[in-house]
N, C-alpha and C. Protein backbone atom coordinates (compact mmCIF):
# COMPACT_ATOMS: atom_id res chain seq x y z
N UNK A 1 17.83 -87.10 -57.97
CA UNK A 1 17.40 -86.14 -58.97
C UNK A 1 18.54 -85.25 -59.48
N UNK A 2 19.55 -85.37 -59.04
CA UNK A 2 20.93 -84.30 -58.85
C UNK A 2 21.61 -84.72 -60.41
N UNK A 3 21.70 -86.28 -60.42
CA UNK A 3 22.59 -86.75 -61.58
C UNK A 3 21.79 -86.31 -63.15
N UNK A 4 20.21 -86.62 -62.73
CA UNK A 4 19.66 -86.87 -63.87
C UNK A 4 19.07 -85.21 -64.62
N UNK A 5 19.03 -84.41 -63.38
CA UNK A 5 18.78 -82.99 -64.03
C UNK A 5 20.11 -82.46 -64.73
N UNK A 6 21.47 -83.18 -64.21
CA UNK A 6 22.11 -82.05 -64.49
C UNK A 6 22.32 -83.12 -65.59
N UNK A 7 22.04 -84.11 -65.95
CA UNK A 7 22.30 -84.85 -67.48
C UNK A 7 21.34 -83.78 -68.46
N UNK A 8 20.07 -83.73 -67.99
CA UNK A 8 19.54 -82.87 -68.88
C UNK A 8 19.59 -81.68 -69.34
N UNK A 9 20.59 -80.93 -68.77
CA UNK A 9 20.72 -79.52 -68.31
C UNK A 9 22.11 -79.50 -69.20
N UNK A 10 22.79 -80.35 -69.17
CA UNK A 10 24.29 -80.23 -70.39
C UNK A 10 23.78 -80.96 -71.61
N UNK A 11 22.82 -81.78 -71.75
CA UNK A 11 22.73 -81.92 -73.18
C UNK A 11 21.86 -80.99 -73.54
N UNK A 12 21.39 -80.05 -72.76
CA UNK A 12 20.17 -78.62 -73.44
C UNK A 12 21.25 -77.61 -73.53
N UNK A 13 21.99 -77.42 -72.47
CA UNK A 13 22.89 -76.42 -72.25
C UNK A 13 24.42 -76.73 -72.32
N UNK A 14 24.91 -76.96 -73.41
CA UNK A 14 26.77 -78.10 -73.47
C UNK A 14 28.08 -77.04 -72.43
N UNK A 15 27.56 -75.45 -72.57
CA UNK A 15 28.60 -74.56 -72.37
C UNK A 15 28.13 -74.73 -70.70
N UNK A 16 27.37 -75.34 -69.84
CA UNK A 16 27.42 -75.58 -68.54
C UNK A 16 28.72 -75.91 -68.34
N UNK A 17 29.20 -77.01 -68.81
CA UNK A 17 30.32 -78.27 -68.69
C UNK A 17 31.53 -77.39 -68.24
N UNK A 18 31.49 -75.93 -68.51
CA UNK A 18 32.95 -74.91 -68.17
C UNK A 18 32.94 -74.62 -66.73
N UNK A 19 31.76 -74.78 -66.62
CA UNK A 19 31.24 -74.24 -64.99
C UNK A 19 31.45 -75.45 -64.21
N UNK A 20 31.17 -76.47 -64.31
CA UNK A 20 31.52 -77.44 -63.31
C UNK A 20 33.25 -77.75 -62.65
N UNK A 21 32.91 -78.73 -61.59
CA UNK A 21 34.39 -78.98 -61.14
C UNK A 21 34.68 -78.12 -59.95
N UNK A 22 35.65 -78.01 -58.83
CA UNK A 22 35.87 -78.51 -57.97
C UNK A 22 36.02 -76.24 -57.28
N UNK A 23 35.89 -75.48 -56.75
CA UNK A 23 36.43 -74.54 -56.61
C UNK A 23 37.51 -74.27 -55.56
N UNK A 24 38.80 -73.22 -56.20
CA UNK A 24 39.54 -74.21 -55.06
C UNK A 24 39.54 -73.18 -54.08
N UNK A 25 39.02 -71.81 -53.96
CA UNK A 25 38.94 -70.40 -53.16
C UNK A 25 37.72 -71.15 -51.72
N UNK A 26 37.06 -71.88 -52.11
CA UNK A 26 35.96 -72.51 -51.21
C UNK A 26 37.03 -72.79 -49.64
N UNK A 27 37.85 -73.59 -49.58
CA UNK A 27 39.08 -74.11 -48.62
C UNK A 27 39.28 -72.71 -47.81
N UNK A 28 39.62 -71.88 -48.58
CA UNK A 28 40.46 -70.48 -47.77
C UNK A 28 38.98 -69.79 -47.30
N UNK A 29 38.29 -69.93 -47.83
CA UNK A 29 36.73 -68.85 -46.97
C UNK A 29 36.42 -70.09 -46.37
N UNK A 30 35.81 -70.74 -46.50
CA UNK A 30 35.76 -71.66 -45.01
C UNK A 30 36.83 -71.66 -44.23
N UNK A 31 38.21 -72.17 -44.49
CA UNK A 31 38.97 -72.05 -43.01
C UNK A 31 38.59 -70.24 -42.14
N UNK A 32 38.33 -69.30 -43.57
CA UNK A 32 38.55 -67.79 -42.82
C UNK A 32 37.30 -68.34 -41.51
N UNK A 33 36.40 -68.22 -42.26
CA UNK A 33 34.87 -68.20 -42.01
C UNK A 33 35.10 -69.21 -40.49
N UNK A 34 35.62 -70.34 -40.10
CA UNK A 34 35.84 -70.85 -38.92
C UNK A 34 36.37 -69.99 -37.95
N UNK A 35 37.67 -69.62 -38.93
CA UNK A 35 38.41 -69.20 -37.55
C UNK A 35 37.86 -67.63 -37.08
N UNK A 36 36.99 -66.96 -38.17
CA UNK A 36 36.18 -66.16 -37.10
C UNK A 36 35.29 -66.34 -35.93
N UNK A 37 34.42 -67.39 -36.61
CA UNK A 37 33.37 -67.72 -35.44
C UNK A 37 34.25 -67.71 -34.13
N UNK A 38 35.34 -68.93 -34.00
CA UNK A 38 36.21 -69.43 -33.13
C UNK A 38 36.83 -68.06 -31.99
N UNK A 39 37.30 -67.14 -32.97
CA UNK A 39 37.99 -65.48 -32.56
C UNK A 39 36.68 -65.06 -31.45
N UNK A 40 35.28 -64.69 -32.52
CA UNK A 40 34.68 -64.22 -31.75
C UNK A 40 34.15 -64.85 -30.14
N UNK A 41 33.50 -66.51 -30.68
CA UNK A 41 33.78 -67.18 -29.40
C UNK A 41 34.87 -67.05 -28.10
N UNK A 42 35.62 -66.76 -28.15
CA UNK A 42 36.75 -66.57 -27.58
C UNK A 42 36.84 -65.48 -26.81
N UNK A 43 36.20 -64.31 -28.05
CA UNK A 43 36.40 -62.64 -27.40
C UNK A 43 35.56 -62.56 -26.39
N UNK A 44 34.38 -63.13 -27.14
CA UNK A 44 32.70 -62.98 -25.89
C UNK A 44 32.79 -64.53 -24.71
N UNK A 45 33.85 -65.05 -24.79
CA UNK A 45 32.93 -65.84 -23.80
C UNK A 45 32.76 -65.52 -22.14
N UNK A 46 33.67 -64.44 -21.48
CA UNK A 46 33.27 -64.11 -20.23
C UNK A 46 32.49 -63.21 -20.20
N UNK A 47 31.43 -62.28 -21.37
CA UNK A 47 30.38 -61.62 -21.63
C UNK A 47 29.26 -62.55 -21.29
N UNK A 48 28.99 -62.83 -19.83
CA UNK A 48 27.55 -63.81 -19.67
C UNK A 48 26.01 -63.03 -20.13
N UNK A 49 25.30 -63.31 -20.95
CA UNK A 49 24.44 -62.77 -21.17
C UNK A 49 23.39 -62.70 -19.93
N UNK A 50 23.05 -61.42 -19.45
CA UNK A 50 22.35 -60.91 -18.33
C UNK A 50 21.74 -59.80 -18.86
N UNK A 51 20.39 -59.73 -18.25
CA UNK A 51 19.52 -58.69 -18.57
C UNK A 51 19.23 -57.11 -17.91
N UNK A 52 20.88 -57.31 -17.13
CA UNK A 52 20.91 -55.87 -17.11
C UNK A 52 22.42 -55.36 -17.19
N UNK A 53 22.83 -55.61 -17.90
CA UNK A 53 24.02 -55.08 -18.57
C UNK A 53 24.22 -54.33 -19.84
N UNK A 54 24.87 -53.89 -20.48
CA UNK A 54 25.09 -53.45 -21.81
C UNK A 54 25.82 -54.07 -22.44
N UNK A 55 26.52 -55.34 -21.70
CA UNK A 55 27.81 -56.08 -22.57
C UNK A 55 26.55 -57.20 -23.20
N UNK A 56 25.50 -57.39 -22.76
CA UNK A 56 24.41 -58.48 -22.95
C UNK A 56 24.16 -57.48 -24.24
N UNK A 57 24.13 -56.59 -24.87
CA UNK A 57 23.04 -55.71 -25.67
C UNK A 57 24.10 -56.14 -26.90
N UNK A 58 25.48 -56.21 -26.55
CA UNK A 58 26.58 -56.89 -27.94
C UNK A 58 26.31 -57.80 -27.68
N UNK A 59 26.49 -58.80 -26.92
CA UNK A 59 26.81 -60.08 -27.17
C UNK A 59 25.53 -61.00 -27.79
N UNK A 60 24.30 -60.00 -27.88
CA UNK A 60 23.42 -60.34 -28.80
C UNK A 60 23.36 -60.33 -29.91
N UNK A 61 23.52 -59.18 -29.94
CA UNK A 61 23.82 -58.37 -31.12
C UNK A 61 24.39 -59.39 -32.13
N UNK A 62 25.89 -59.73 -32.04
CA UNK A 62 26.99 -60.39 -32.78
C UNK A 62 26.60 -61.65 -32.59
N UNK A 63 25.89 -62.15 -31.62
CA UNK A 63 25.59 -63.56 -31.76
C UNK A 63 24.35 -63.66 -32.73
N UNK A 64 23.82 -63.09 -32.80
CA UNK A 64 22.34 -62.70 -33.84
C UNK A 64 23.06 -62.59 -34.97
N UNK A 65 23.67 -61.37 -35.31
CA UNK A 65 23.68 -61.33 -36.70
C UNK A 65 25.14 -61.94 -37.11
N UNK A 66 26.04 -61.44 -36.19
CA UNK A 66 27.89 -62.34 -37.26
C UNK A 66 27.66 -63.80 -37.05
N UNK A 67 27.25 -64.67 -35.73
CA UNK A 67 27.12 -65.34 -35.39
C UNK A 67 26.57 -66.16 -36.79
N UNK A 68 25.51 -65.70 -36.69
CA UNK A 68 24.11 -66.52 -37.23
C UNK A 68 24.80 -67.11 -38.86
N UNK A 69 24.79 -65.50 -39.51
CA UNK A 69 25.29 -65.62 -40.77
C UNK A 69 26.49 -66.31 -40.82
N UNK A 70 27.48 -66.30 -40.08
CA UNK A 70 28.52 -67.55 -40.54
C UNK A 70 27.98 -68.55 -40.35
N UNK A 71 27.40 -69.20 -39.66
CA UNK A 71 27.08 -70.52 -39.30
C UNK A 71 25.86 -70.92 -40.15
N UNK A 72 24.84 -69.89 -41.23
CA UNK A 72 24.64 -70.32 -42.29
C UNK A 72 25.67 -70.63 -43.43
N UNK A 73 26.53 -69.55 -43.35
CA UNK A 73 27.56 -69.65 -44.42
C UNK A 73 28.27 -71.36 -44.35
N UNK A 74 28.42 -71.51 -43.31
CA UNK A 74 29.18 -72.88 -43.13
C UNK A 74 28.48 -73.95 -43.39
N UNK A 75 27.26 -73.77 -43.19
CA UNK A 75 25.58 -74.46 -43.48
C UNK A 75 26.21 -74.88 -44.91
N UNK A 76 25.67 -73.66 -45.68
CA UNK A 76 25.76 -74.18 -47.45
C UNK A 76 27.28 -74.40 -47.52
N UNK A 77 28.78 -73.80 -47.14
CA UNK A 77 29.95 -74.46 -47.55
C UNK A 77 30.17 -75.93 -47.34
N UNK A 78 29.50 -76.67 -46.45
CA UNK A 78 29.33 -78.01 -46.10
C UNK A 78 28.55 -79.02 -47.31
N UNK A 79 26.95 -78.58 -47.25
CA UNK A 79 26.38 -78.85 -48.83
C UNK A 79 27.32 -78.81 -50.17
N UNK A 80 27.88 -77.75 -50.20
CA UNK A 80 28.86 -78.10 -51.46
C UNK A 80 30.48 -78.87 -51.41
N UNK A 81 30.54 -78.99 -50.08
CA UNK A 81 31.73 -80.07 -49.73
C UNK A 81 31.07 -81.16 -49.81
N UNK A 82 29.66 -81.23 -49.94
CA UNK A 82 29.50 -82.52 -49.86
C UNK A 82 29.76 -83.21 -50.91
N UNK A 83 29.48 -82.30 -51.93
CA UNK A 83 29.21 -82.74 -53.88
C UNK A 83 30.44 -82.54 -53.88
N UNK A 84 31.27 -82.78 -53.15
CA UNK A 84 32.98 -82.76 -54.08
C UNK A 84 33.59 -81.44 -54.45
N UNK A 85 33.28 -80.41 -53.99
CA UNK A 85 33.41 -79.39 -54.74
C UNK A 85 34.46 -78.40 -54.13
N UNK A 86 35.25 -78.70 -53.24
CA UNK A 86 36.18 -77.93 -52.72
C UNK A 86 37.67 -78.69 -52.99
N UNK A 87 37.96 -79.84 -53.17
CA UNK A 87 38.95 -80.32 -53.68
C UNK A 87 38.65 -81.53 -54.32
N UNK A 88 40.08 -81.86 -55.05
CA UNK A 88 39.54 -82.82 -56.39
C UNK A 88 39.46 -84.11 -55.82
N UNK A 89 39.82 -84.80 -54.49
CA UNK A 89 39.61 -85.96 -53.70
C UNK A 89 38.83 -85.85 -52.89
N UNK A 90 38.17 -87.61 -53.09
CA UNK A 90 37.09 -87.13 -51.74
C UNK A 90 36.90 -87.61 -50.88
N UNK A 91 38.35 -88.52 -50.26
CA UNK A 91 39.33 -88.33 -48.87
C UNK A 91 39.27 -86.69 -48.12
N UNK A 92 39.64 -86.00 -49.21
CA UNK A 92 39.96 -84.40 -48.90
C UNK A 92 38.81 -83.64 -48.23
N UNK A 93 37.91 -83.81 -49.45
CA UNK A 93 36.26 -83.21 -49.15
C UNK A 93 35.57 -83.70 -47.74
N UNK A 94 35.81 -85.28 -47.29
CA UNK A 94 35.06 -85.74 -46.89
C UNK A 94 35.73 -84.95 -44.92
N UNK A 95 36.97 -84.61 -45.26
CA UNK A 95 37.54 -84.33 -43.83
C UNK A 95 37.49 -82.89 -44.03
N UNK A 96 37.47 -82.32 -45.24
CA UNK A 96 37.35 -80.69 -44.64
C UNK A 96 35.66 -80.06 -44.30
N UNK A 97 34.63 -81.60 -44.85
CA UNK A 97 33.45 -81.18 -44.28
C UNK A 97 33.32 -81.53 -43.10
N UNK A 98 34.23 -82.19 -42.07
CA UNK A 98 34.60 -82.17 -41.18
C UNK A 98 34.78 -81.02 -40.01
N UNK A 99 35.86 -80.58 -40.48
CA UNK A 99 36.23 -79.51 -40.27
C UNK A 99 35.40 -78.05 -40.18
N UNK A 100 34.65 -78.11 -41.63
CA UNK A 100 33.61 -77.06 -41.60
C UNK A 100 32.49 -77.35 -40.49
């Protein structure tokens, strides 16, 4: 359905056609966006979550919300690596959705 809406969508709408193509800022926020998760992994991992501590009350915390939201973020940066959209090869795309 992807090819044939967006056929219909540039012959209704021609000034779409500026918007398409590859973004190249996508590469640098995903690598950021990894190597946070990775940082934070790292910071918390001798924080064992236990239910009577206070280091358990962060390590929820950040796993709930920074956690979560990057690893949606990486969710949809993957979806649009998939469509080609982070570099103009898709040798390139196919290993940095890899990566992501």
């Amino acid at each position: 359905p992807h090819a044939s809406r967006r056929k219909k969508m540039i012959k209704e709408y021609p000034e779409l056609k500026k918007l398409m193509g590859h973004e190249p800022l996508t590469k640098y926020i995903v690598t950021s966006l990894v190597y946070i998760q990775l940082h934070i992994a790292v910071s918390l991992r001798n924080e064992a979550p236990s239910w009577n501590s206070l280091g358990t009350l962060r390590w929820w915390v950040v796993m709930y919300t920074v956690g979560a939201t990057i690893t949606q973020m990486l969710f949809l940066a993957c979806h649009e690596i998939s469509h080609n959209l982070a570099f103009r090869k898709f040798s390139h795309n196919k290993m940095f959705g890899l990566f992501a």
